[in-house]
C-alpha atoms as a PDB file:
ATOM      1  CA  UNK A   1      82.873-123.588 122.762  1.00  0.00           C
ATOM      2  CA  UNK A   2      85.423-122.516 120.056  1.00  0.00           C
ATOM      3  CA  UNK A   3      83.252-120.887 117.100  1.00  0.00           C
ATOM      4  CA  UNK A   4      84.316-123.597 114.492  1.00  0.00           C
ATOM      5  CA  UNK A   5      83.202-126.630 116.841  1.00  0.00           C
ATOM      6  CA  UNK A   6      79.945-124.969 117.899  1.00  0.00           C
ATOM      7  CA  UNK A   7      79.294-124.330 113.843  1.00  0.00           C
ATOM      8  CA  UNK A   8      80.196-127.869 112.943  1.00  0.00           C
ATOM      9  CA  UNK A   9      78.046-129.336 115.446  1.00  0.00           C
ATOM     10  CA  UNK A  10      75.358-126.999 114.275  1.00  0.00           C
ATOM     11  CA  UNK A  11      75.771-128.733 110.839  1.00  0.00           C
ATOM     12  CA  UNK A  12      75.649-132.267 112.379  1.00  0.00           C
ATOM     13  CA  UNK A  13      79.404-132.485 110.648  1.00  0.00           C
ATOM     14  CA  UNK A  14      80.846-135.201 112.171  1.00  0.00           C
ATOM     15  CA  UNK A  15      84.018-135.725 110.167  1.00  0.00           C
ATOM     16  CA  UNK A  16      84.685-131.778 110.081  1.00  0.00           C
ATOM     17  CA  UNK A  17      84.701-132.034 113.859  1.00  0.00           C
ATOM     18  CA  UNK A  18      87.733-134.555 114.073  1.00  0.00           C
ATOM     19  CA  UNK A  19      89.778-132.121 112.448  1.00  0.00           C
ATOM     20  CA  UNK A  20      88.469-128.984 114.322  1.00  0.00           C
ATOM     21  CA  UNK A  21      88.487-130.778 117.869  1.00  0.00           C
ATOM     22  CA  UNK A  22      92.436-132.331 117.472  1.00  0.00           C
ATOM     23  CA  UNK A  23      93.471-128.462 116.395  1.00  0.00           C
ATOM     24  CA  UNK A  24      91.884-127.058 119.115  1.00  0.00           C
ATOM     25  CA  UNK A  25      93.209-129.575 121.309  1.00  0.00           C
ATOM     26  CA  UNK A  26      96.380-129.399 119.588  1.00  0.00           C
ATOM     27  CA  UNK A  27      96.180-133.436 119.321  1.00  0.00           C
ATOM     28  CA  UNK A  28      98.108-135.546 116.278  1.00  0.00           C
ATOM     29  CA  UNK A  29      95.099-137.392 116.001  1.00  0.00           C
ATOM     30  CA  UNK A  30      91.061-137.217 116.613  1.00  0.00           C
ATOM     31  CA  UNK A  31      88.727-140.071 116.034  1.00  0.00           C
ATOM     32  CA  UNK A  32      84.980-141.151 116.977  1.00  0.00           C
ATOM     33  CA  UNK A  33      84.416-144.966 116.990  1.00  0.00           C
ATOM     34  CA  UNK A  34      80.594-145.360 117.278  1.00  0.00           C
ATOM     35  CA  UNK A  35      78.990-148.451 118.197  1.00  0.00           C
ATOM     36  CA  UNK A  36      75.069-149.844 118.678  1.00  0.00           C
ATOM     37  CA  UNK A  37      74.532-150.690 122.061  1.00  0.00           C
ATOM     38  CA  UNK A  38      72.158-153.353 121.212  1.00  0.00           C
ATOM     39  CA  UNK A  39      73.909-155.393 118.484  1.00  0.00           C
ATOM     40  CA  UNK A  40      77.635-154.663 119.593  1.00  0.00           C
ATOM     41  CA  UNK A  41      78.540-153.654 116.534  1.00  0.00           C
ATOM     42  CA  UNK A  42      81.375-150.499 115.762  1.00  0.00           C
ATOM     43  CA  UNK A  43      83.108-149.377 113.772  1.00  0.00           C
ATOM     44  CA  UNK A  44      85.489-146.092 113.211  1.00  0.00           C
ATOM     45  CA  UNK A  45      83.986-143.960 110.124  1.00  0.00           C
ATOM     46  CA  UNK A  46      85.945-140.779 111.233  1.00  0.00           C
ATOM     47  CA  UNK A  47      90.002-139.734 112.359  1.00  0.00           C
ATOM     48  CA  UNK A  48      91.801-137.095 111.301  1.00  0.00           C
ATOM     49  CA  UNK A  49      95.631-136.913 111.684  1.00  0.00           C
ATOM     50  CA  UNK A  50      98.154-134.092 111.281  1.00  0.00           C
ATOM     51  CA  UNK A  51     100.306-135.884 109.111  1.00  0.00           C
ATOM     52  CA  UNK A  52     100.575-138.929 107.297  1.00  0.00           C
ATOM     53  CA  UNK A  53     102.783-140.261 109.227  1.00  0.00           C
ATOM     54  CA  UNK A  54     100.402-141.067 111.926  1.00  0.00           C
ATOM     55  CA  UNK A  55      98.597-143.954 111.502  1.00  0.00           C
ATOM     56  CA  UNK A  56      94.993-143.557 110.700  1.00  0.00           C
ATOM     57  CA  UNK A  57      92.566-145.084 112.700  1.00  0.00           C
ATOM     58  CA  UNK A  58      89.390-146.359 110.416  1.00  0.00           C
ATOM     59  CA  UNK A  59      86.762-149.164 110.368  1.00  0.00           C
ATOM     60  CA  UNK A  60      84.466-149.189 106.785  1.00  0.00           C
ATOM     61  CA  UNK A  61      82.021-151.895 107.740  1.00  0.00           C
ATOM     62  CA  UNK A  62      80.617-152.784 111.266  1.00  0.00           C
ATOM     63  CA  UNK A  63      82.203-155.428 113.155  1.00  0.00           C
ATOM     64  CA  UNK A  64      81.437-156.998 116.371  1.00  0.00           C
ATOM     65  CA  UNK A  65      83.746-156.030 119.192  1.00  0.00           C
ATOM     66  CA  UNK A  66      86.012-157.996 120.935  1.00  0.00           C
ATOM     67  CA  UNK A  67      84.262-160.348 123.703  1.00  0.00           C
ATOM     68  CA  UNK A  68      87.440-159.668 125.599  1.00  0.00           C
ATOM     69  CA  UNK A  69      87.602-155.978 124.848  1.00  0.00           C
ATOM     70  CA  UNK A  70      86.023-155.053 128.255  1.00  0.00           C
ATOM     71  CA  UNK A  71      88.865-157.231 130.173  1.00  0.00           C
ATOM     72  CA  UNK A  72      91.677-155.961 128.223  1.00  0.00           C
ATOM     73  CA  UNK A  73      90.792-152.341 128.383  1.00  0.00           C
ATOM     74  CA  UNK A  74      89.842-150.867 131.186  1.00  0.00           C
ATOM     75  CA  UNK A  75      89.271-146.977 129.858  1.00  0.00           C
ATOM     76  CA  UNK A  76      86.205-149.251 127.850  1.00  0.00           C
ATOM     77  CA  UNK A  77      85.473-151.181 130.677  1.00  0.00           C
ATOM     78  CA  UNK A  78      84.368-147.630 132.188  1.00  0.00           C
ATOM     79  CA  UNK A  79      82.451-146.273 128.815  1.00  0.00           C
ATOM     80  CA  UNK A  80      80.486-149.487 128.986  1.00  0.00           C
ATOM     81  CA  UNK A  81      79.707-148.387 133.083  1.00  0.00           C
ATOM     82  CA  UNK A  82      79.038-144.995 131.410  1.00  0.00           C
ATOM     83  CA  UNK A  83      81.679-143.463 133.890  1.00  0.00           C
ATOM     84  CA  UNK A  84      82.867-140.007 132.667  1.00  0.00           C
ATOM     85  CA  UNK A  85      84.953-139.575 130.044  1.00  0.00           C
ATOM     86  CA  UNK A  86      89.349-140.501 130.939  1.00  0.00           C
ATOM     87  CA  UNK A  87      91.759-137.436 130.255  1.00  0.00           C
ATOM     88  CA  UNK A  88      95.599-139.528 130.037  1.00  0.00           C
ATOM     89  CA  UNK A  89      97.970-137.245 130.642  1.00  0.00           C
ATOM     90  CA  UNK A  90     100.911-140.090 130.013  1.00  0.00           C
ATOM     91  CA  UNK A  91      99.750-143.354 129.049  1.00  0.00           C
ATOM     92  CA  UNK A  92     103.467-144.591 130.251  1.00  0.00           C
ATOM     93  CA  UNK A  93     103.034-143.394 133.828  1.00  0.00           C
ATOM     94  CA  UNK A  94      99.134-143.591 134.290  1.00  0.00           C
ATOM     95  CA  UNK A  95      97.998-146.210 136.590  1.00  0.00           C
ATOM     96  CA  UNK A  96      96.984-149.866 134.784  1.00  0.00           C
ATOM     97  CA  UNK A  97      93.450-149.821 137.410  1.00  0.00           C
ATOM     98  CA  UNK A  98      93.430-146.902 134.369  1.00  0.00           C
ATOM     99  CA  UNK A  99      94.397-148.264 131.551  1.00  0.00           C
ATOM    100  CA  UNK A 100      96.105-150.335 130.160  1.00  0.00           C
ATOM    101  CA  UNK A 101      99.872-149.344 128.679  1.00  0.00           C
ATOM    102  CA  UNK A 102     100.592-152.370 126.555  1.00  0.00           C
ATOM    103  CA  UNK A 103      97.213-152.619 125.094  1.00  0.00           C
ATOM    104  CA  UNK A 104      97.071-148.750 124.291  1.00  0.00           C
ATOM    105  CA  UNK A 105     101.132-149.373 122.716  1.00  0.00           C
ATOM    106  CA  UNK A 106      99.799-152.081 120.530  1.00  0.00           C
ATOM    107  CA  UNK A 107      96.174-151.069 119.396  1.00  0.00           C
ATOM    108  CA  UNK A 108      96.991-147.154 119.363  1.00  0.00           C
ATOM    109  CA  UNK A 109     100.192-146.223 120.178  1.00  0.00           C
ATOM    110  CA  UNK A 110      99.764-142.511 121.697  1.00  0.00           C
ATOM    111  CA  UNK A 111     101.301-141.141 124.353  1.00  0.00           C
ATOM    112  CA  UNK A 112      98.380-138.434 125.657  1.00  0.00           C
ATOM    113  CA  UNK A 113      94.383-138.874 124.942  1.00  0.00           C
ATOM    114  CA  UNK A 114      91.235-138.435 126.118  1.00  0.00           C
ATOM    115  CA  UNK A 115      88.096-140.929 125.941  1.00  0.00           C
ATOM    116  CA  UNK A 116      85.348-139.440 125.783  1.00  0.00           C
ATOM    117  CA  UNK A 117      82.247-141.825 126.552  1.00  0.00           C
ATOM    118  CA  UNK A 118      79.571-141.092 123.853  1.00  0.00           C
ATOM    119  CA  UNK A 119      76.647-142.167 126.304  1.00  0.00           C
ATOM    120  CA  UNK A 120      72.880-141.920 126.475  1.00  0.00           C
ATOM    121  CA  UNK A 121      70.340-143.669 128.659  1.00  0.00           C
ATOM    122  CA  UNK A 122      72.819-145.462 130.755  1.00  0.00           C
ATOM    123  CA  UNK A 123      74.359-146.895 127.540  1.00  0.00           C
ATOM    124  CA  UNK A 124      77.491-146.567 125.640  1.00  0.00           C
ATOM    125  CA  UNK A 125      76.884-145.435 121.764  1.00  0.00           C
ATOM    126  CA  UNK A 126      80.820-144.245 121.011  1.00  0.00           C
ATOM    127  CA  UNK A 127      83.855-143.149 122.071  1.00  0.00           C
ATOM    128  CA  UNK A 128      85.348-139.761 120.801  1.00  0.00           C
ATOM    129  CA  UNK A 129      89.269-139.776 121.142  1.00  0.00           C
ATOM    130  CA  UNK A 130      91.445-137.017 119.955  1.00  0.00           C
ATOM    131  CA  UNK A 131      95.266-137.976 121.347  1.00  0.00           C
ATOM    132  CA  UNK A 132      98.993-137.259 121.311  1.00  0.00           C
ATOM    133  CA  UNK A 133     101.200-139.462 119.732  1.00  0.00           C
ATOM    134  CA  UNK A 134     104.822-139.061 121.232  1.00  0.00           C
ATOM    135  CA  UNK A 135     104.146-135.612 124.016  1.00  0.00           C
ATOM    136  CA  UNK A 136     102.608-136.100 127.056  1.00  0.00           C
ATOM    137  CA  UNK A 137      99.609-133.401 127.750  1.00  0.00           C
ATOM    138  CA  UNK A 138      98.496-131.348 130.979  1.00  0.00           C
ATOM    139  CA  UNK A 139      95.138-130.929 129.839  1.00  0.00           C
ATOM    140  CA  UNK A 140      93.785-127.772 131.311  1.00  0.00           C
ATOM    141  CA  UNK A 141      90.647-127.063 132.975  1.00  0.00           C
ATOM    142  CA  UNK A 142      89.584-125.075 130.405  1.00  0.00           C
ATOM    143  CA  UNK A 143      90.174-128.035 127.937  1.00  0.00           C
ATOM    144  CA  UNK A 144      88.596-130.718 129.896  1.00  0.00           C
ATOM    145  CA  UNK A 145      85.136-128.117 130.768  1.00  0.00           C
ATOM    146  CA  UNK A 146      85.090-127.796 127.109  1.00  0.00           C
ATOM    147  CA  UNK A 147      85.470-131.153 125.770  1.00  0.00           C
ATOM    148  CA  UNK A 148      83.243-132.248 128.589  1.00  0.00           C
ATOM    149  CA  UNK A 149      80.284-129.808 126.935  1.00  0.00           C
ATOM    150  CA  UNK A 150      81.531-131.350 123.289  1.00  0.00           C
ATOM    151  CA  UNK A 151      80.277-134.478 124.447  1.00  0.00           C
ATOM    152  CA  UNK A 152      77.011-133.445 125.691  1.00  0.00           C
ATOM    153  CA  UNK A 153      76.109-132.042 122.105  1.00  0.00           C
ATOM    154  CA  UNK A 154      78.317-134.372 120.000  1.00  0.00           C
ATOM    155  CA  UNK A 155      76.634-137.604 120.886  1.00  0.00           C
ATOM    156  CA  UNK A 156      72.536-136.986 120.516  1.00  0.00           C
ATOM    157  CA  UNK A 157      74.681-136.802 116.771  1.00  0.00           C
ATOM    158  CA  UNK A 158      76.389-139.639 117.020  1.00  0.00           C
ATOM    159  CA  UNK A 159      73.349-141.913 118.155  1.00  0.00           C
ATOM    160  CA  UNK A 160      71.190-140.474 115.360  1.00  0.00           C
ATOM    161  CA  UNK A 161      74.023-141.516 113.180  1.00  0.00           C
ATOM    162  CA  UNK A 162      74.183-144.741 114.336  1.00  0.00           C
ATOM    163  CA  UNK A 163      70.877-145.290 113.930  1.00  0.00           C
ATOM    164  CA  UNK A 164      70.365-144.011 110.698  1.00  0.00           C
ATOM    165  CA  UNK A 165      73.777-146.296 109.662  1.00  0.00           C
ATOM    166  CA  UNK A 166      72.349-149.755 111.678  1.00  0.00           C
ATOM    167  CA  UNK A 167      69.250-151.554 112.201  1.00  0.00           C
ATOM    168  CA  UNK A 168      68.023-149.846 115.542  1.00  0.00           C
ATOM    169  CA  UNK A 169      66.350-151.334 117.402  1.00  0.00           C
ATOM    170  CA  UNK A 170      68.096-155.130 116.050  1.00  0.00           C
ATOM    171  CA  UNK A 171      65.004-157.354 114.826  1.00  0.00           C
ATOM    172  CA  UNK A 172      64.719-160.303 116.393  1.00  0.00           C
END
């Protein structure tokens, strides 16, 4: 783990992370959306970009997700199966049992990512996704071994997050 990642996470410092993740990634863009599993409720409280010219990605209040969300995506049709996290190399020449071009084009509009499924006990609490906006990216074993231990450590800090931010458990 690079020393700056493993220091942040040391310090809980979840928006210090995007920042350090995307440079070490050497993304345009890193952001977490976090949601609670029980109310279906996200939002996006952290992105960093490398310039302003890429468009942030940011929720300030919770909002229900999309009832069609799981049909129109397919990358969050597999976070909600808690698969393992999707490295896209080329979101134009991926296949759509994948993802899904025209949604990622219109919602997002990168080129390379990675979503990383934010999961514990069998249920999805965020998704962590540092991208590239125009490049494709070969991302390399060492890259996907490390951002595959970033998400083991990153979300027991995400769901405490989350349920410091919402009402976990939901109250009937």
């Amino acid at each position: 783990m690079p020393p700056e990642i493993d220091r942040l996470l040391n310090h809980s410092d979840l928006s210090g992370l995007m920042q350090a993740i995307a440079e070490y990634l050497n993304c345009d863009r890193c952001f977490c959306y976090l949601r609670n599993p029980q109310t279906h409720l996200g939002r996006v409280p952290f992105c960093w970009t490398r310039t302003d010219q890429i468009p942030v990605v940011y929720d300030e209040d919770w909002k229900p997700e999309p009832e069609s969300l799981r049909d129109e995506d397919p990358m969050f049709a597999a976070a909600l199966e808690t698969k393992p996290s999707i490295f896209v190399e080329d979101v134009n020449t991926t296949s759509a049992e994948i993802l899904n071009a025209k949604f990622e084009q219109e919602n997002f509009g990168h080129r390379a990512l990675i979503h990383g499924h934010l999961c514990y006990n069998n249920q999805l609490w965020g998704v962590l996704q540092p991208c590239n906006m125009t490049q494709p990216h070969a991302w390399t074993a060492e890259e996907r071994s490390t951002f595959t231990e970033l998400i083991e450590r990153i979300t027991p800090i995400a769901v405490a997050y989350i349920k410091h931010q919402t009402e976990y458990p939901p109250q009937e």
